[in-house]
Protein backbone atom coordinates (compact mmCIF):
# COMPACT_ATOMS: atom_id res chain seq x y z
CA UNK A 1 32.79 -48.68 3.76
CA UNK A 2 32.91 -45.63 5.97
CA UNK A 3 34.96 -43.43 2.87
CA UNK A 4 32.48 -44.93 0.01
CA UNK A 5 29.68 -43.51 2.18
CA UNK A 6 30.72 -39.30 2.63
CA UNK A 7 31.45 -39.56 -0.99
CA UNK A 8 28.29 -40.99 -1.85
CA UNK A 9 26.91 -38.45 0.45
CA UNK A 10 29.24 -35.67 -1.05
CA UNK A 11 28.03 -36.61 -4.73
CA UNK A 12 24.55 -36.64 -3.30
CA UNK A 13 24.63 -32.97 -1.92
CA UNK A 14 26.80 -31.58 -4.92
CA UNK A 15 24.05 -33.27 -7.64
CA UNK A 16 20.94 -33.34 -5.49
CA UNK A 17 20.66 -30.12 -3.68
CA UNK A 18 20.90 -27.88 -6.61
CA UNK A 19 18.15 -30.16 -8.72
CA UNK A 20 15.99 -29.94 -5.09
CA UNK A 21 16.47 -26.00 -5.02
CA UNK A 22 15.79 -25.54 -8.87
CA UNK A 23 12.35 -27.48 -8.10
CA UNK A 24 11.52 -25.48 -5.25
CA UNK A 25 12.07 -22.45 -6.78
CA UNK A 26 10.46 -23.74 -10.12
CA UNK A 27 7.10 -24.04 -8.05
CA UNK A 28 7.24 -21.33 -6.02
CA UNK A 29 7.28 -18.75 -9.05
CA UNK A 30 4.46 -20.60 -10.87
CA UNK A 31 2.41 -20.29 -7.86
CA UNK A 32 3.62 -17.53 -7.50
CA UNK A 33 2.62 -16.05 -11.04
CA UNK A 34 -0.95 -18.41 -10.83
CA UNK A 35 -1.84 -16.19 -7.81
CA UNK A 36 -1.07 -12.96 -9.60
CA UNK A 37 -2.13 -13.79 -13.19
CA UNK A 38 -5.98 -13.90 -11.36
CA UNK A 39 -5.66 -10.74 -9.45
CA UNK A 40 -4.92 -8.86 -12.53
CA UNK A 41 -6.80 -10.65 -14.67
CA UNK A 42 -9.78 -9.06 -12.77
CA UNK A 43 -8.61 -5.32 -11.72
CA UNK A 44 -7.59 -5.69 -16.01
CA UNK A 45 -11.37 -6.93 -16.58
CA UNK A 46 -12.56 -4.07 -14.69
CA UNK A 47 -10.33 -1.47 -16.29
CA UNK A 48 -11.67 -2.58 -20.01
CA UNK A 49 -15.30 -2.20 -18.71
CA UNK A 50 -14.57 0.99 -17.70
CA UNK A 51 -12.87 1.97 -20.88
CA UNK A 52 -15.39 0.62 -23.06
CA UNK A 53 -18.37 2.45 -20.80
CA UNK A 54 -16.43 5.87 -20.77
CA UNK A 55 -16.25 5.57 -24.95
CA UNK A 56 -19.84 4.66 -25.45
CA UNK A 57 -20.89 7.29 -23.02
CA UNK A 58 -18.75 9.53 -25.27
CA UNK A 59 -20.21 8.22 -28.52
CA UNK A 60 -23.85 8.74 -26.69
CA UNK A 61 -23.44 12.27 -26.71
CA UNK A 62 -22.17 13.30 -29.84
CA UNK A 63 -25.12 11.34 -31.50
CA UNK A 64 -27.37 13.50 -28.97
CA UNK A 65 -25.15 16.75 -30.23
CA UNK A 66 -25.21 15.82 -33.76
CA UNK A 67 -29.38 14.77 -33.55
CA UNK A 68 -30.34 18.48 -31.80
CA UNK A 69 -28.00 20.22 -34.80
CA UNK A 70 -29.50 22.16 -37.84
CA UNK A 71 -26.04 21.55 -39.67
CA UNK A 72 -26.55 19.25 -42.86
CA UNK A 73 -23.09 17.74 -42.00
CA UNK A 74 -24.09 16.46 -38.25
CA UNK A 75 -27.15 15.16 -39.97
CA UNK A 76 -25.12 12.67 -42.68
CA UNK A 77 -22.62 11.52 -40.08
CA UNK A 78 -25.67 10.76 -37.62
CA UNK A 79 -27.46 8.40 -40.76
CA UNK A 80 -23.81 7.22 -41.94
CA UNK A 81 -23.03 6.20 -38.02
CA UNK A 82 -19.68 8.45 -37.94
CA UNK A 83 -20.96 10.33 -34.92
CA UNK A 84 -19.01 7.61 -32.72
């Protein structure tokens, strides 16, 4: 009974650790990446706003640029929209 035992034990360790460890580690990195995936979700958020401000700040002044000019050329891409 004794020798049945350590090899059930032996088969146990040699199947079941590895499985245990796979799980573990399984979790870990999708908490991992949950954690992560939120942070730069919002510092990515954040970075579009400011990319999208900075190019209709730009497109704001060449309509002002292209309103004040005399040329006839700043005045059809200001009615076409082509300013920005």
């Amino acid at each position: 009974m004794q020798e049945y035992l350590s090899e059930f034990l032996l088969v146990l360790s040699v199947i079941g650790a590895p499985i245990i460890l796979g799980a573990l580690l399984f979790y870990g990195m999708t908490l991992s990446e949950r954690r992560h995936s939120k942070r730069t979700e919002n510092s990515a958020d954040r970075a579009t706003k400011r990319v999208y401000a900075e190019e209709e700040r730009l497109r704001r002044e060449k309509e002002r640029e292209a309103a004040s000019s005399t040329r006839a050329l700043d005045s059809l891409k200001r009615r076409t929209g082509m300013t920005g």
